[in-house]
C-alpha atoms as a PDB file:
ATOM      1  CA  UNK A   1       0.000   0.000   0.000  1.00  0.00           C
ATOM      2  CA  UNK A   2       1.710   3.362  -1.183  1.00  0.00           C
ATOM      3  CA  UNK A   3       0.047   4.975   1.603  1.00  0.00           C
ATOM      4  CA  UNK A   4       1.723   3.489   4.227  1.00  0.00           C
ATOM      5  CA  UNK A   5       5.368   3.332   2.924  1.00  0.00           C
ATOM      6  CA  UNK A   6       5.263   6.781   2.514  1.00  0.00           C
ATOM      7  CA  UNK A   7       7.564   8.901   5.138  1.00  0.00           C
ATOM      8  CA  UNK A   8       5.811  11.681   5.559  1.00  0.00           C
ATOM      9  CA  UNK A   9       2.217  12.802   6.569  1.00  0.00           C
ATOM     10  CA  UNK A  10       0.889  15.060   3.870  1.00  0.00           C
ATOM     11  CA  UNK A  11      -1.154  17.389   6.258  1.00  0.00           C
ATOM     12  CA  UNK A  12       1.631  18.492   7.773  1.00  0.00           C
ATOM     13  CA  UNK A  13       3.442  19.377   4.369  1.00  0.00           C
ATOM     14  CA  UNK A  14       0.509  21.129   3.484  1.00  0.00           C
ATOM     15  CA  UNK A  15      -0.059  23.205   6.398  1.00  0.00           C
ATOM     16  CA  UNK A  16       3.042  23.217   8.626  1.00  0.00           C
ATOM     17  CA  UNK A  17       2.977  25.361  11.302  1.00  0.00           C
ATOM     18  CA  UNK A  18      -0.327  25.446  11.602  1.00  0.00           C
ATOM     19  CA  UNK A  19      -0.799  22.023  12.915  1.00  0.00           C
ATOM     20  CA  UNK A  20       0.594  20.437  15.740  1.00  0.00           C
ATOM     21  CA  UNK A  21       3.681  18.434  15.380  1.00  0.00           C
ATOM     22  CA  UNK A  22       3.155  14.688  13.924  1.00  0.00           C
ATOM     23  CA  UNK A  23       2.590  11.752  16.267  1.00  0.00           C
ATOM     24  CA  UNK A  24       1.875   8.453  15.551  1.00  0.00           C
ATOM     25  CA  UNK A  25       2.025   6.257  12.566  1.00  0.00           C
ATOM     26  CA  UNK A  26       1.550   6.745   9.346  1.00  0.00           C
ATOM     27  CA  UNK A  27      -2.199   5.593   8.065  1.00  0.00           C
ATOM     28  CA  UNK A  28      -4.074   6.187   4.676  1.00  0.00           C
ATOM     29  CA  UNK A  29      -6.835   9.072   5.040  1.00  0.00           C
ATOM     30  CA  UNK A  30      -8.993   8.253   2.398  1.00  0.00           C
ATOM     31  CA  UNK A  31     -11.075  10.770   0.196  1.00  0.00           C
ATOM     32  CA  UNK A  32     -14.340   9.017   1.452  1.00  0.00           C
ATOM     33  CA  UNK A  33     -15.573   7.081   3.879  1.00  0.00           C
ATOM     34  CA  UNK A  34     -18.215   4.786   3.407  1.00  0.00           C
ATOM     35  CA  UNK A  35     -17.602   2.741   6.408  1.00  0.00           C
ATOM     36  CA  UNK A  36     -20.883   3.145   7.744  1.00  0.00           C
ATOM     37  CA  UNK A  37     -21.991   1.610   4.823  1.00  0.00           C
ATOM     38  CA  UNK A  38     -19.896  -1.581   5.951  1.00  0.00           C
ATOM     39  CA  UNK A  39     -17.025  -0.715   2.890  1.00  0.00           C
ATOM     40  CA  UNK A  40     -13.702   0.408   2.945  1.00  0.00           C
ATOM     41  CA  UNK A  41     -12.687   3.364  -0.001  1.00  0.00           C
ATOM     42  CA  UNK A  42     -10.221   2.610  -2.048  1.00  0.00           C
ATOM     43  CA  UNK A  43      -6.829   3.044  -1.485  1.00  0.00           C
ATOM     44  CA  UNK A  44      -6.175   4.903  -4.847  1.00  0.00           C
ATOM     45  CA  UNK A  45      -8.377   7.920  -2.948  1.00  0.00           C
ATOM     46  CA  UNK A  46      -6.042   8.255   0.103  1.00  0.00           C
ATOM     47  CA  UNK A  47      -2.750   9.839   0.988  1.00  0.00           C
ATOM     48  CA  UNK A  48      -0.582   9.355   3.952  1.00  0.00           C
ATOM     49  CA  UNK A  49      -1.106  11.612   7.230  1.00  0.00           C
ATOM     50  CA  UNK A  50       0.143  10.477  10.787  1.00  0.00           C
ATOM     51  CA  UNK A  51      -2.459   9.214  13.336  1.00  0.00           C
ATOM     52  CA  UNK A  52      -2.809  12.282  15.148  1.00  0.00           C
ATOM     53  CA  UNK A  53      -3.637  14.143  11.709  1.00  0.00           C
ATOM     54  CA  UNK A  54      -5.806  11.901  10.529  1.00  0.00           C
ATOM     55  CA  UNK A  55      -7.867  11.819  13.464  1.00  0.00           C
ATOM     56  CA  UNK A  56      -8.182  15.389  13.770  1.00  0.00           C
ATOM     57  CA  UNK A  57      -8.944  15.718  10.436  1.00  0.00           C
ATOM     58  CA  UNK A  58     -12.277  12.700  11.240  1.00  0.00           C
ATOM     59  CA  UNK A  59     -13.352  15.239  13.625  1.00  0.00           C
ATOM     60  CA  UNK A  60     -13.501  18.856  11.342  1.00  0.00           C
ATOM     61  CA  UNK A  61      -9.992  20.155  13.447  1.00  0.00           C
ATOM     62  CA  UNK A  62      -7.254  20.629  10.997  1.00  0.00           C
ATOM     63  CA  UNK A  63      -7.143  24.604   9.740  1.00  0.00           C
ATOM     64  CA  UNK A  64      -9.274  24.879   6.451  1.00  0.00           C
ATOM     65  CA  UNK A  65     -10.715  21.598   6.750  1.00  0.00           C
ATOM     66  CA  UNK A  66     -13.583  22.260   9.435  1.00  0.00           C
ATOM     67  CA  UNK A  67     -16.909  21.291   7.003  1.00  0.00           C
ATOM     68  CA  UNK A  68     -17.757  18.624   4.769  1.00  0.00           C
ATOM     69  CA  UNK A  69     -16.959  20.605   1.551  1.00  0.00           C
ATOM     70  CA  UNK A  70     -13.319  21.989   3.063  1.00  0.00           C
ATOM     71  CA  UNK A  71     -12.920  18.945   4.531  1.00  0.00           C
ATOM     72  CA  UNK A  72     -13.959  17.108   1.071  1.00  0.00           C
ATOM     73  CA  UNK A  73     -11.361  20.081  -0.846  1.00  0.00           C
ATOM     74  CA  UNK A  74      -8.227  19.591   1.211  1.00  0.00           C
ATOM     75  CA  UNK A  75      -8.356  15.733   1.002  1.00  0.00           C
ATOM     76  CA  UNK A  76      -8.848  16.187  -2.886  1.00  0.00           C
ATOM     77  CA  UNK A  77      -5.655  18.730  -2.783  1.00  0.00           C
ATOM     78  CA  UNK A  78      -3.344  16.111  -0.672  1.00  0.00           C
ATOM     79  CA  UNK A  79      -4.451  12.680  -2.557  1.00  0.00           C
ATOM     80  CA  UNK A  80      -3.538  14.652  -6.133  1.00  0.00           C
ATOM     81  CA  UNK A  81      -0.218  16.029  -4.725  1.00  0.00           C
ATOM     82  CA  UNK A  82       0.816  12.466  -2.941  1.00  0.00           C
ATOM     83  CA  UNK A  83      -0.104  10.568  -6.423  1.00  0.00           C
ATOM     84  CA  UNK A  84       1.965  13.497  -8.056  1.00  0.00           C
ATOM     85  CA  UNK A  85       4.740  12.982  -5.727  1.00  0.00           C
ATOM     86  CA  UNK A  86       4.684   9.561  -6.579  1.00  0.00           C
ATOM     87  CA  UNK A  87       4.751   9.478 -10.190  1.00  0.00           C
ATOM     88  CA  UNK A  88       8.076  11.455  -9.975  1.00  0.00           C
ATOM     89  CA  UNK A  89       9.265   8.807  -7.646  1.00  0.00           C
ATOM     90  CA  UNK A  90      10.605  11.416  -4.979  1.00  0.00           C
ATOM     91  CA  UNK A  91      10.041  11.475  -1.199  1.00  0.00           C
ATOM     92  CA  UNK A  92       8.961  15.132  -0.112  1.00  0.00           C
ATOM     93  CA  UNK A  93      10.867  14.351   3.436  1.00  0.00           C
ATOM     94  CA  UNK A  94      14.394  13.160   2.313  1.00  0.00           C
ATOM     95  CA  UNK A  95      14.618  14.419  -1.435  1.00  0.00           C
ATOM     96  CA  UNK A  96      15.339  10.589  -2.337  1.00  0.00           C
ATOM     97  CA  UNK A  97      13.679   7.901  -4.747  1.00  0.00           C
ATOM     98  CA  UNK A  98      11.338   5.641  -2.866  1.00  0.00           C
END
């Protein structure tokens, strides 16, 4: 899963200093959840944020992210830059091929 060999949590890339610092490890946040529906969303629709991210982002507390449609925009945002980031085969955090 390309989520979770990643090494670095794309909220904080995006934001920076306006988050807290990471903690925790590194989980896919996924573009939609449909887990109340009993399924789990694809893993092409995620990008990789630390625990502490992702859970704040669940719960509308990460900085420009605080309603569905924000919410909805930013994960949109990070999913195309990770997949971007990919394609070029670089790692954001150490400047080195994956």
């Amino acid at each position: 899963d390309d989520c979770r060999e990643a090494d670095a949590c794309y909220i904080k890339l995006e934001l920076g200093d306006a988050v807290d610092d990471c903690w925790g490890w590194l989980d896919p946040d996924h573009q939609r959840d449909m887990s109340c529906m009993g399924m789990k969303s694809d893993d092409s629709s995620c990008y990789p944020a630390c625990r502490g991210h992702h859970w704040q982002m669940e719960r509308f507390a990460v900085p420009g992210a605080t309603t569905r449609a924000t919410r909805k925009a930013m994960r949109t945002r990070l999913r195309d830059r990770f997949v971007a980031d990919r394609e070029r085969g670089y790692s954001l955090s150490a400047s080195t091929p994956f």
